[in-house]
PDB file of N, CA and C in Angstrom:
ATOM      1  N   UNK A   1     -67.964  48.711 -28.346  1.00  0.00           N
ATOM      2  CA  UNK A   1     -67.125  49.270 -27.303  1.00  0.00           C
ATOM      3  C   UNK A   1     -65.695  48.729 -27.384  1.00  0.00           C
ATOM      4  N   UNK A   2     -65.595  47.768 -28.121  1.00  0.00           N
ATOM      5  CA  UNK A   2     -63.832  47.089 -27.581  1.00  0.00           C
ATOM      6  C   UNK A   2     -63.583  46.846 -28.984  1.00  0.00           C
ATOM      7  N   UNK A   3     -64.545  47.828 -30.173  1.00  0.00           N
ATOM      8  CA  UNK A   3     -63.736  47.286 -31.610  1.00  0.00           C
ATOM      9  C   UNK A   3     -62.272  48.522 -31.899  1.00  0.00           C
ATOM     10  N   UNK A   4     -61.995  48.640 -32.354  1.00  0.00           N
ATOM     11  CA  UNK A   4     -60.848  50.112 -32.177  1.00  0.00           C
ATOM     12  C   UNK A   4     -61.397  51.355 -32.497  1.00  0.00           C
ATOM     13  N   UNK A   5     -60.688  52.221 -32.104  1.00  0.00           N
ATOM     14  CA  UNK A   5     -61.344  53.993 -31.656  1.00  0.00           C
ATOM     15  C   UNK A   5     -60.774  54.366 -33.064  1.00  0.00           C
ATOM     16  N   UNK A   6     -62.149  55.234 -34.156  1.00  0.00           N
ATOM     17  CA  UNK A   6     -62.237  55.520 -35.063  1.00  0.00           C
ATOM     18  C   UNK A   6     -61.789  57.040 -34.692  1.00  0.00           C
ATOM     19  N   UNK A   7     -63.053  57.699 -34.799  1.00  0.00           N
ATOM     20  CA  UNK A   7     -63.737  58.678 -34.480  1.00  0.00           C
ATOM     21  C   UNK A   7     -64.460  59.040 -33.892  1.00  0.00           C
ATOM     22  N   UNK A   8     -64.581  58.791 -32.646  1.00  0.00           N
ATOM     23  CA  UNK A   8     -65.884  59.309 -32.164  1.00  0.00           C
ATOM     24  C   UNK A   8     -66.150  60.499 -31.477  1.00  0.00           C
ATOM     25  N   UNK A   9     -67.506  61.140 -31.595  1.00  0.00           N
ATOM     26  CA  UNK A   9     -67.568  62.287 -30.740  1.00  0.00           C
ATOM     27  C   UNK A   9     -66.769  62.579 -29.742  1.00  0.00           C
ATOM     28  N   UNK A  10     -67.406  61.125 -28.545  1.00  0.00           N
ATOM     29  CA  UNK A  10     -66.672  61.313 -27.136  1.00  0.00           C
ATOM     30  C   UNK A  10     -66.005  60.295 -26.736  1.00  0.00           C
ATOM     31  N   UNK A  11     -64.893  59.805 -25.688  1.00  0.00           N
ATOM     32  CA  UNK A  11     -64.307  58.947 -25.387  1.00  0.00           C
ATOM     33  C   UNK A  11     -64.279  59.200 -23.953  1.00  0.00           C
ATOM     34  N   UNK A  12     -64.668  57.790 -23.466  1.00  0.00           N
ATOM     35  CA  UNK A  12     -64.632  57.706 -21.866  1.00  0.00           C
ATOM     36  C   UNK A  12     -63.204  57.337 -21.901  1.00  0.00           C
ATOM     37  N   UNK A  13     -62.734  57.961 -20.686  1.00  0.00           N
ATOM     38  CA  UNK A  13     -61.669  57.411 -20.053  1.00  0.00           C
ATOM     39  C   UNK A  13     -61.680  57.007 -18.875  1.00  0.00           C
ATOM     40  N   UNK A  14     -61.272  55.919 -18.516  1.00  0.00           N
ATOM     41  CA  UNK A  14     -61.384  54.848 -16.971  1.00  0.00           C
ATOM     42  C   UNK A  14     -59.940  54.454 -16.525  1.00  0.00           C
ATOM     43  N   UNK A  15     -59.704  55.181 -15.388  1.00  0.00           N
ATOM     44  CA  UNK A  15     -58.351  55.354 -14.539  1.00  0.00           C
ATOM     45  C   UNK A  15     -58.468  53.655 -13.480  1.00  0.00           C
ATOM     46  N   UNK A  16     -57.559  52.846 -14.143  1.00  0.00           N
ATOM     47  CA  UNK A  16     -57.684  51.786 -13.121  1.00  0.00           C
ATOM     48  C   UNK A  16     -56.679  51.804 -11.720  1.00  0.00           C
ATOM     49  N   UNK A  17     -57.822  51.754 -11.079  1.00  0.00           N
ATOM     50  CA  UNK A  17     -57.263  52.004  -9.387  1.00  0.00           C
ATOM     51  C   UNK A  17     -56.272  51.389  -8.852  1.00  0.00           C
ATOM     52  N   UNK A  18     -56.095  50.151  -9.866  1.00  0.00           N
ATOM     53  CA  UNK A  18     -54.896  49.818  -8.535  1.00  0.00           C
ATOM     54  C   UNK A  18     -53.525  50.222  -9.627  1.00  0.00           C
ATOM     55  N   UNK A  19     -53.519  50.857 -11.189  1.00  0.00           N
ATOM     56  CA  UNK A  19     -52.432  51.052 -11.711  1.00  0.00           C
ATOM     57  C   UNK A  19     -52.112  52.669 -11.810  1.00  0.00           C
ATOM     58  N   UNK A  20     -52.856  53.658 -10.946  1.00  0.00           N
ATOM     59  CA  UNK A  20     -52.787  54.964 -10.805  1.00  0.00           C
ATOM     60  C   UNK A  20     -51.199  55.355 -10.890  1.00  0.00           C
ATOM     61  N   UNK A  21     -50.712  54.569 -10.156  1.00  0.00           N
ATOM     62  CA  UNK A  21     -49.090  55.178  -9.694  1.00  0.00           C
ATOM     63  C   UNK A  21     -48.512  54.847 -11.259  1.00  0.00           C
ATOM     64  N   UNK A  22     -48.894  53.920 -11.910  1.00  0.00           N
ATOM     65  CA  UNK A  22     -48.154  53.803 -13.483  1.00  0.00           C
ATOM     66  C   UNK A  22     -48.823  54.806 -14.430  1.00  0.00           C
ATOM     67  N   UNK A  23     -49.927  55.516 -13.747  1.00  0.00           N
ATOM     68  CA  UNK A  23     -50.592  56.252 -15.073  1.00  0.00           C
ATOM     69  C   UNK A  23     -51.199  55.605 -15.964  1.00  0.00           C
ATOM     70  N   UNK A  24     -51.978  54.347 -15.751  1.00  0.00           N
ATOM     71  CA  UNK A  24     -52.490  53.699 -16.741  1.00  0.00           C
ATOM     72  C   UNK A  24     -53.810  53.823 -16.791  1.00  0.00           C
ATOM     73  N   UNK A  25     -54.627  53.859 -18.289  1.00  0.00           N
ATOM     74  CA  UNK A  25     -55.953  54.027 -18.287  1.00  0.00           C
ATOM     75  C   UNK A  25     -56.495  53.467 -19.216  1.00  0.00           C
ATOM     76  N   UNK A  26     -57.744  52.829 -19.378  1.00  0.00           N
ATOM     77  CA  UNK A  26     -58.497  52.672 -20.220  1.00  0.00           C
ATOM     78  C   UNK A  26     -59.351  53.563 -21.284  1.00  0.00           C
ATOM     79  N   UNK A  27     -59.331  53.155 -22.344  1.00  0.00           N
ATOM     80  CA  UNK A  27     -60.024  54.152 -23.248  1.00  0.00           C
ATOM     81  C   UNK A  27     -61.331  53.240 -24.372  1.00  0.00           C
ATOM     82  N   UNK A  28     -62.516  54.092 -24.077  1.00  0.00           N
ATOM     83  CA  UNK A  28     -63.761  53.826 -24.696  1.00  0.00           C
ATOM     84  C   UNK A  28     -64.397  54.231 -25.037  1.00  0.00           C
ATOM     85  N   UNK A  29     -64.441  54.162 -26.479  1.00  0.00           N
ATOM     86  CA  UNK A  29     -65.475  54.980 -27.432  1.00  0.00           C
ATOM     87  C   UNK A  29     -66.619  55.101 -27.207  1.00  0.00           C
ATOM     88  N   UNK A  30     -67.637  55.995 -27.230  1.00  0.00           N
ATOM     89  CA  UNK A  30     -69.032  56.155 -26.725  1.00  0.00           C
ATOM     90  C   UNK A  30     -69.641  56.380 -27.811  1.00  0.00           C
ATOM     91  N   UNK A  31     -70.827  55.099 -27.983  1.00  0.00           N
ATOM     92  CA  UNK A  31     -71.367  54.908 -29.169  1.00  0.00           C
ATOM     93  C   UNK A  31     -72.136  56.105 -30.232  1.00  0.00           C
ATOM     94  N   UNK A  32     -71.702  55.767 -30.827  1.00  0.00           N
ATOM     95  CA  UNK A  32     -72.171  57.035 -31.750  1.00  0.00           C
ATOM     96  C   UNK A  32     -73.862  57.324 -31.742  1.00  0.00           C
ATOM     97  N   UNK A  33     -74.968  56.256 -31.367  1.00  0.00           N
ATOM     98  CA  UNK A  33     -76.236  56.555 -30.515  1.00  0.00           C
ATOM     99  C   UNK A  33     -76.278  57.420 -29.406  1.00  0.00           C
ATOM    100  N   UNK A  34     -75.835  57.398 -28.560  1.00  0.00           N
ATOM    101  CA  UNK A  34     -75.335  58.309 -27.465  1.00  0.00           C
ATOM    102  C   UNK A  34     -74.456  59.519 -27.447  1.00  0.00           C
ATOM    103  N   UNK A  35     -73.902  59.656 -28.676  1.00  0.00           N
ATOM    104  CA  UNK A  35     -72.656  60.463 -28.917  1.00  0.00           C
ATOM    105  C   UNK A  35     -73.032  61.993 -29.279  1.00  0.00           C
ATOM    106  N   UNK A  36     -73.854  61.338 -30.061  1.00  0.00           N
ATOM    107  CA  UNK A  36     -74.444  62.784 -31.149  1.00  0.00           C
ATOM    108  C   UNK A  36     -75.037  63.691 -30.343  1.00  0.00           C
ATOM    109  N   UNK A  37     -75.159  63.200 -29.338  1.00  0.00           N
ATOM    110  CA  UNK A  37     -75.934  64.895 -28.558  1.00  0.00           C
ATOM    111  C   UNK A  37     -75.368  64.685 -27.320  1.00  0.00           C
ATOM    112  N   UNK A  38     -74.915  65.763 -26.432  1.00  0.00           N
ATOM    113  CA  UNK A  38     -74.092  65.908 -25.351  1.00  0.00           C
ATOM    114  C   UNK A  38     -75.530  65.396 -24.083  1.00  0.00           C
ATOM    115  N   UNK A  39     -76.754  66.099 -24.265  1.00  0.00           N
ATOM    116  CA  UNK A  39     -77.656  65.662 -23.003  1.00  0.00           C
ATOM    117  C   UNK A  39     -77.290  63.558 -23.168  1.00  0.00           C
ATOM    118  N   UNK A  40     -77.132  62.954 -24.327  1.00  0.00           N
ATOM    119  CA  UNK A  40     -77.738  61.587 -24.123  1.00  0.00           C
ATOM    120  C   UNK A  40     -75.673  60.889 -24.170  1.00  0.00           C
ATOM    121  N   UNK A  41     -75.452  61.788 -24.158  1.00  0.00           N
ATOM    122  CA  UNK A  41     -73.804  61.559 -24.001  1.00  0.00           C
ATOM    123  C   UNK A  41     -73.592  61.038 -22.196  1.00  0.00           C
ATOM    124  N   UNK A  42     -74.138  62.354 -21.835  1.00  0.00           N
ATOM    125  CA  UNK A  42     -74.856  62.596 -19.956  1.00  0.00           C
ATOM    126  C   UNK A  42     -75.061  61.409 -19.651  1.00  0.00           C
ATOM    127  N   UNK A  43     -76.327  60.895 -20.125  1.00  0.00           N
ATOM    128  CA  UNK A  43     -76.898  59.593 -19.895  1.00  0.00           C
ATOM    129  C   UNK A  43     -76.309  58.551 -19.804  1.00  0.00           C
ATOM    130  N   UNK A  44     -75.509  58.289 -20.902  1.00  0.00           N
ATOM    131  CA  UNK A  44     -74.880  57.024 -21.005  1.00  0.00           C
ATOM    132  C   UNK A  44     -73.574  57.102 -19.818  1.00  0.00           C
ATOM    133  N   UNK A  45     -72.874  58.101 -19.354  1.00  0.00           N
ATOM    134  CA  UNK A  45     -71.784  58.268 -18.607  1.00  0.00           C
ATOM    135  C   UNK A  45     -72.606  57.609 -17.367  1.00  0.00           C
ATOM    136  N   UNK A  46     -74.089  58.371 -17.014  1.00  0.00           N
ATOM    137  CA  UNK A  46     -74.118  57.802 -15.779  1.00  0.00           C
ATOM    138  C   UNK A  46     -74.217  56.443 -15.097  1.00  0.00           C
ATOM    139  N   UNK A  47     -74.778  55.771 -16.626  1.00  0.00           N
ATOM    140  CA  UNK A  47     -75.101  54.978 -16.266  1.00  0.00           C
ATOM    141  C   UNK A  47     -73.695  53.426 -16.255  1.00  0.00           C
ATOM    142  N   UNK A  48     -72.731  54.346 -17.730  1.00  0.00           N
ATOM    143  CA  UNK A  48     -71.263  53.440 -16.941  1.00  0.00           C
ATOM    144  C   UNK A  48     -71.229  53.527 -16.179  1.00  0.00           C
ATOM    145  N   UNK A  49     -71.290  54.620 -15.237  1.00  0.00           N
ATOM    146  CA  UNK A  49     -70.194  54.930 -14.165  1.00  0.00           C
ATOM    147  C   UNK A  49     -71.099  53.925 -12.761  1.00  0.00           C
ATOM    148  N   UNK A  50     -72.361  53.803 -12.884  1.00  0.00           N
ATOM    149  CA  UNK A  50     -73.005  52.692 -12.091  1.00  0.00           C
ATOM    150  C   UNK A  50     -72.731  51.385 -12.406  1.00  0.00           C
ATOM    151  N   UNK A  51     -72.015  50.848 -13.735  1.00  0.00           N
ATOM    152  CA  UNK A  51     -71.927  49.772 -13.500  1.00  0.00           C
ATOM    153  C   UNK A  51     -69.694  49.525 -13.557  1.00  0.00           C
ATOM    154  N   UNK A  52     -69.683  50.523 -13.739  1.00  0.00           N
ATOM    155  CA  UNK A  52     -67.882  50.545 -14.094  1.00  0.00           C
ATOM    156  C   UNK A  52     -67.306  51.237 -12.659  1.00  0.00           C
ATOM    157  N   UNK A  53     -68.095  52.037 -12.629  1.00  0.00           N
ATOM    158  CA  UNK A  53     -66.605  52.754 -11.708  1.00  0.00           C
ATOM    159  C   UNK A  53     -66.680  54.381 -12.405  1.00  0.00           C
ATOM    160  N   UNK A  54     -66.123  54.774 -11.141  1.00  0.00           N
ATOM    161  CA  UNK A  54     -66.031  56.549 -11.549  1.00  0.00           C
ATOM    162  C   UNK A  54     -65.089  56.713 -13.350  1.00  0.00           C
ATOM    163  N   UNK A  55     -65.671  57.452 -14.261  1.00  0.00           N
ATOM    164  CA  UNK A  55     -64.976  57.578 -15.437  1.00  0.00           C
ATOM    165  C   UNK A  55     -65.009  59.222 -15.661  1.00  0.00           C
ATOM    166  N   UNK A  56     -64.116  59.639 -16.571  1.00  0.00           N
ATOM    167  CA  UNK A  56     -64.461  60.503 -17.158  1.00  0.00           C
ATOM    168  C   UNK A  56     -64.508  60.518 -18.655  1.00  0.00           C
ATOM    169  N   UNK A  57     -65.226  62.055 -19.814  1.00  0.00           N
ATOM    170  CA  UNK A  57     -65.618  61.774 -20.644  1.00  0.00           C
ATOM    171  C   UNK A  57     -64.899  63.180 -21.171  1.00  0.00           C
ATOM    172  N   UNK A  58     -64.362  62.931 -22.863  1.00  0.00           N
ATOM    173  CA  UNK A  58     -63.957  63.976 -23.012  1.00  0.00           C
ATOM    174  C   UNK A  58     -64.281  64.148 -24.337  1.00  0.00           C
ATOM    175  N   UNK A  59     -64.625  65.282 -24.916  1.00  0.00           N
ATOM    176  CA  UNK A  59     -65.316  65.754 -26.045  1.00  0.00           C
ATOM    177  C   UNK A  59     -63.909  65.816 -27.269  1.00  0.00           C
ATOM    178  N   UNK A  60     -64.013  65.111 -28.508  1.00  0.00           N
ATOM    179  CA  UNK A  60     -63.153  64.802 -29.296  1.00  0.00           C
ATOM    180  C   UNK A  60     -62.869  65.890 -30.527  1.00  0.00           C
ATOM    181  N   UNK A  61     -63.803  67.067 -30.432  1.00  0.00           N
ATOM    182  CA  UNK A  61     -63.900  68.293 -31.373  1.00  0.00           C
ATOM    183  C   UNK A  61     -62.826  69.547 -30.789  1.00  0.00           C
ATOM    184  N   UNK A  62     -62.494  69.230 -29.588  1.00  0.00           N
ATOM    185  CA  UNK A  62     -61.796  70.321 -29.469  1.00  0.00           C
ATOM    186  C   UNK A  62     -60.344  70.005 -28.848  1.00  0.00           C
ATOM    187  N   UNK A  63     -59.482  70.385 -28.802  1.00  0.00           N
ATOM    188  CA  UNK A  63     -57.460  70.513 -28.480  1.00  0.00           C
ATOM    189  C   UNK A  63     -57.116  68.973 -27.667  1.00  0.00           C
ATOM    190  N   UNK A  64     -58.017  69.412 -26.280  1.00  0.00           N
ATOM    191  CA  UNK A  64     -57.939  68.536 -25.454  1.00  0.00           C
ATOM    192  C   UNK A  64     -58.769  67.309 -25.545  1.00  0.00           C
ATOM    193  N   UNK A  65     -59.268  67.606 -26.032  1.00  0.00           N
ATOM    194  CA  UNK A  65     -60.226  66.120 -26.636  1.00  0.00           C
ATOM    195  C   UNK A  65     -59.498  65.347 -27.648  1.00  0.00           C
ATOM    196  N   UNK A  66     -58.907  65.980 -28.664  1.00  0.00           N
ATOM    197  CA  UNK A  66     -57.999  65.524 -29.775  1.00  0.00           C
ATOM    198  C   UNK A  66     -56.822  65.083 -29.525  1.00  0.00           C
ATOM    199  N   UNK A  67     -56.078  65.366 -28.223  1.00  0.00           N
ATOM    200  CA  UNK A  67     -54.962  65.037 -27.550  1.00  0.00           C
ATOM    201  C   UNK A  67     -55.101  63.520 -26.900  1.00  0.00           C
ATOM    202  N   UNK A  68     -56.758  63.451 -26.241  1.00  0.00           N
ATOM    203  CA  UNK A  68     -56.853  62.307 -25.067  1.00  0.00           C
ATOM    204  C   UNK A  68     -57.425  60.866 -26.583  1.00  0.00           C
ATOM    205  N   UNK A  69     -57.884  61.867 -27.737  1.00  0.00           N
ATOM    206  CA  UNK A  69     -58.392  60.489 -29.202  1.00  0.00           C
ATOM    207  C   UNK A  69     -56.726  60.132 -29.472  1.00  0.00           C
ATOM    208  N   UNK A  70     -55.783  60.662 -29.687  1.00  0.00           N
ATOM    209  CA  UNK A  70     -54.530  59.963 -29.988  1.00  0.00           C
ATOM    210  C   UNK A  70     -54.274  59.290 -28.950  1.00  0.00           C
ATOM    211  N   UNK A  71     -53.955  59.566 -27.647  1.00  0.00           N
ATOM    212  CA  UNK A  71     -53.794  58.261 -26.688  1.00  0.00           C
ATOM    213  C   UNK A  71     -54.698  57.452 -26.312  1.00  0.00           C
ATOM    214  N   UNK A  72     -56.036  57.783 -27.138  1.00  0.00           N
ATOM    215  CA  UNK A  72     -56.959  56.419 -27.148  1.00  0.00           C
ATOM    216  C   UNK A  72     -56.888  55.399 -27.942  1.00  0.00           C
ATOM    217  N   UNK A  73     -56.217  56.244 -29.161  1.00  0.00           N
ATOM    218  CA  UNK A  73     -56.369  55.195 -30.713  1.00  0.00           C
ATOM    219  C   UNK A  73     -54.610  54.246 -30.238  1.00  0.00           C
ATOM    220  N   UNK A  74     -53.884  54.933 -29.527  1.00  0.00           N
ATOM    221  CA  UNK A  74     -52.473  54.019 -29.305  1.00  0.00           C
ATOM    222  C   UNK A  74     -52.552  53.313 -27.973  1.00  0.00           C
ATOM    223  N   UNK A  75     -53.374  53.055 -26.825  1.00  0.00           N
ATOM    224  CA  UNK A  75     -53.317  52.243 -26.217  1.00  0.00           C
ATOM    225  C   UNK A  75     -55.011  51.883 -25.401  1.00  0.00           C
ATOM    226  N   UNK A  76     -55.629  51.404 -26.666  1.00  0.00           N
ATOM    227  CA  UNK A  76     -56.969  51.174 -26.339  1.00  0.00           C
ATOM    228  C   UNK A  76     -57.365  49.141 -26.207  1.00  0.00           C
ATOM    229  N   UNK A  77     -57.870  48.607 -25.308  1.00  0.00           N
ATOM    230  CA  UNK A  77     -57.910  47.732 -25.207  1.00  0.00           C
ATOM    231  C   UNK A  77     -57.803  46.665 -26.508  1.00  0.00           C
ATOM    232  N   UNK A  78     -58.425  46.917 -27.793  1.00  0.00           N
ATOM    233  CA  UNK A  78     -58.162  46.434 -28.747  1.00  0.00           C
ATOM    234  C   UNK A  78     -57.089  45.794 -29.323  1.00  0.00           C
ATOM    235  N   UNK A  79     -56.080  47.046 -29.184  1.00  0.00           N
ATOM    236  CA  UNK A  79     -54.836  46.793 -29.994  1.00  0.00           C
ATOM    237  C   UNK A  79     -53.922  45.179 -28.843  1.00  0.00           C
ATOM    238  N   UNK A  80     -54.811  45.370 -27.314  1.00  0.00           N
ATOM    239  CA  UNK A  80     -53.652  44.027 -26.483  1.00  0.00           C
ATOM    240  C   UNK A  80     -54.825  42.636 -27.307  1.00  0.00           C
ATOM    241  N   UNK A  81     -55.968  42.779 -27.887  1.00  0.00           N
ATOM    242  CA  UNK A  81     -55.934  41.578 -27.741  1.00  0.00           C
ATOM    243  C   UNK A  81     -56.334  40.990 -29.391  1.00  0.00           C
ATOM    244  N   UNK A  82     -55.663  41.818 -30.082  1.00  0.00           N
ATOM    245  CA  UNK A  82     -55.780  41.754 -31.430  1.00  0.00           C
ATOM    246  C   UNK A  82     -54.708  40.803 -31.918  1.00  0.00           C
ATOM    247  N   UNK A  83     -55.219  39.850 -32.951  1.00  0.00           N
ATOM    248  CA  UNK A  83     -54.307  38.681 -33.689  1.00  0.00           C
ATOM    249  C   UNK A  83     -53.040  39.429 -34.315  1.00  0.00           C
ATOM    250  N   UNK A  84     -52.106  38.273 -33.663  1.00  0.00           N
ATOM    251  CA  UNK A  84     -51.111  38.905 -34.958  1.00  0.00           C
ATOM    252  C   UNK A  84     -50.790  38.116 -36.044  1.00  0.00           C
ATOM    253  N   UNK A  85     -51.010  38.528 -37.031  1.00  0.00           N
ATOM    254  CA  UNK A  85     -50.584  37.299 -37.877  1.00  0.00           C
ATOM    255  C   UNK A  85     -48.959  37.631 -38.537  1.00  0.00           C
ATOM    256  N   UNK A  86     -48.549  36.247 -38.912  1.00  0.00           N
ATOM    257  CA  UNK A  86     -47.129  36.232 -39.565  1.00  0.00           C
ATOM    258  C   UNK A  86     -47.324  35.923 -40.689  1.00  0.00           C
ATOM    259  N   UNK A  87     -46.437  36.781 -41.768  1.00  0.00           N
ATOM    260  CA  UNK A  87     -46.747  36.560 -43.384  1.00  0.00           C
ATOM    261  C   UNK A  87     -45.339  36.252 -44.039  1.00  0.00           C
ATOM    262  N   UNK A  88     -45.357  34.857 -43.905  1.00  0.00           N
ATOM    263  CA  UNK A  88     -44.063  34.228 -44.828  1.00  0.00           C
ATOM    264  C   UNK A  88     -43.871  33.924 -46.071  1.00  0.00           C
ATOM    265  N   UNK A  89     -42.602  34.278 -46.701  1.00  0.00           N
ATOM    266  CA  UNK A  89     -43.104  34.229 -47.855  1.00  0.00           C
ATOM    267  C   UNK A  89     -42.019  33.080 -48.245  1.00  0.00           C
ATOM    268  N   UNK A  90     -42.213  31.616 -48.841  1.00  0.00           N
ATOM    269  CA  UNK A  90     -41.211  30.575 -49.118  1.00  0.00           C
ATOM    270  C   UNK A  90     -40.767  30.200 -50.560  1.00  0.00           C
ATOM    271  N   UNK A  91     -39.918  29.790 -50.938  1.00  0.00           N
ATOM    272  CA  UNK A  91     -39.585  29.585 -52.694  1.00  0.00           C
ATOM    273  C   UNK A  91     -39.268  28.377 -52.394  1.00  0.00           C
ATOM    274  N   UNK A  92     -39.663  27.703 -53.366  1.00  0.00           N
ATOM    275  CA  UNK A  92     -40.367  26.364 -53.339  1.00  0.00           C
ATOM    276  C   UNK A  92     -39.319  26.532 -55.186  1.00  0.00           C
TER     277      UNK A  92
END
């Protein structure tokens, strides 16, 4: 869930309540076990949404789905807590 957004079928999206007025949201790939078929896609939503909070889910095969995977893959929890490394190069 928090490695970075490849491809996947579907992607939850989770609107955090107290940053609504900034438009900010979370984005989470839905495991590709659950993914592959829309009834067990169902399943797994309900059962985030019992332990997360109201989400929604959007199918990644079609316009609008392909629109909400690019603003998943550019601001998905991953990328804030990913190393950065620095590559120096010295002459000695």
């Amino acid at each position: 869930m928090l490695q970075p957004i490849e491809n996947p079928r579907y992607v939850i999206v989770k609107d955090v309540w107290y940053r609504k007025k900034l438009d900010i949201q979370n984005y989470f790939p839905v495991p590709q076990l659950f993914g592959d078929k829309k009834e067990r896609c169902e399943i797994f939503l309900k059962h985030w949404s019992d332990q997360m909070g109201n989400s929604n889910v959007f199918y990644t095969r079609h316009l609008e789905g392909r629109k909400m995977l690019v603003k998943a893959r550019l601001f998905h929890i991953s990328g804030a807590i990913k190393e950065v490394t620095k590559k120096s190069v010295i002459w000695k």
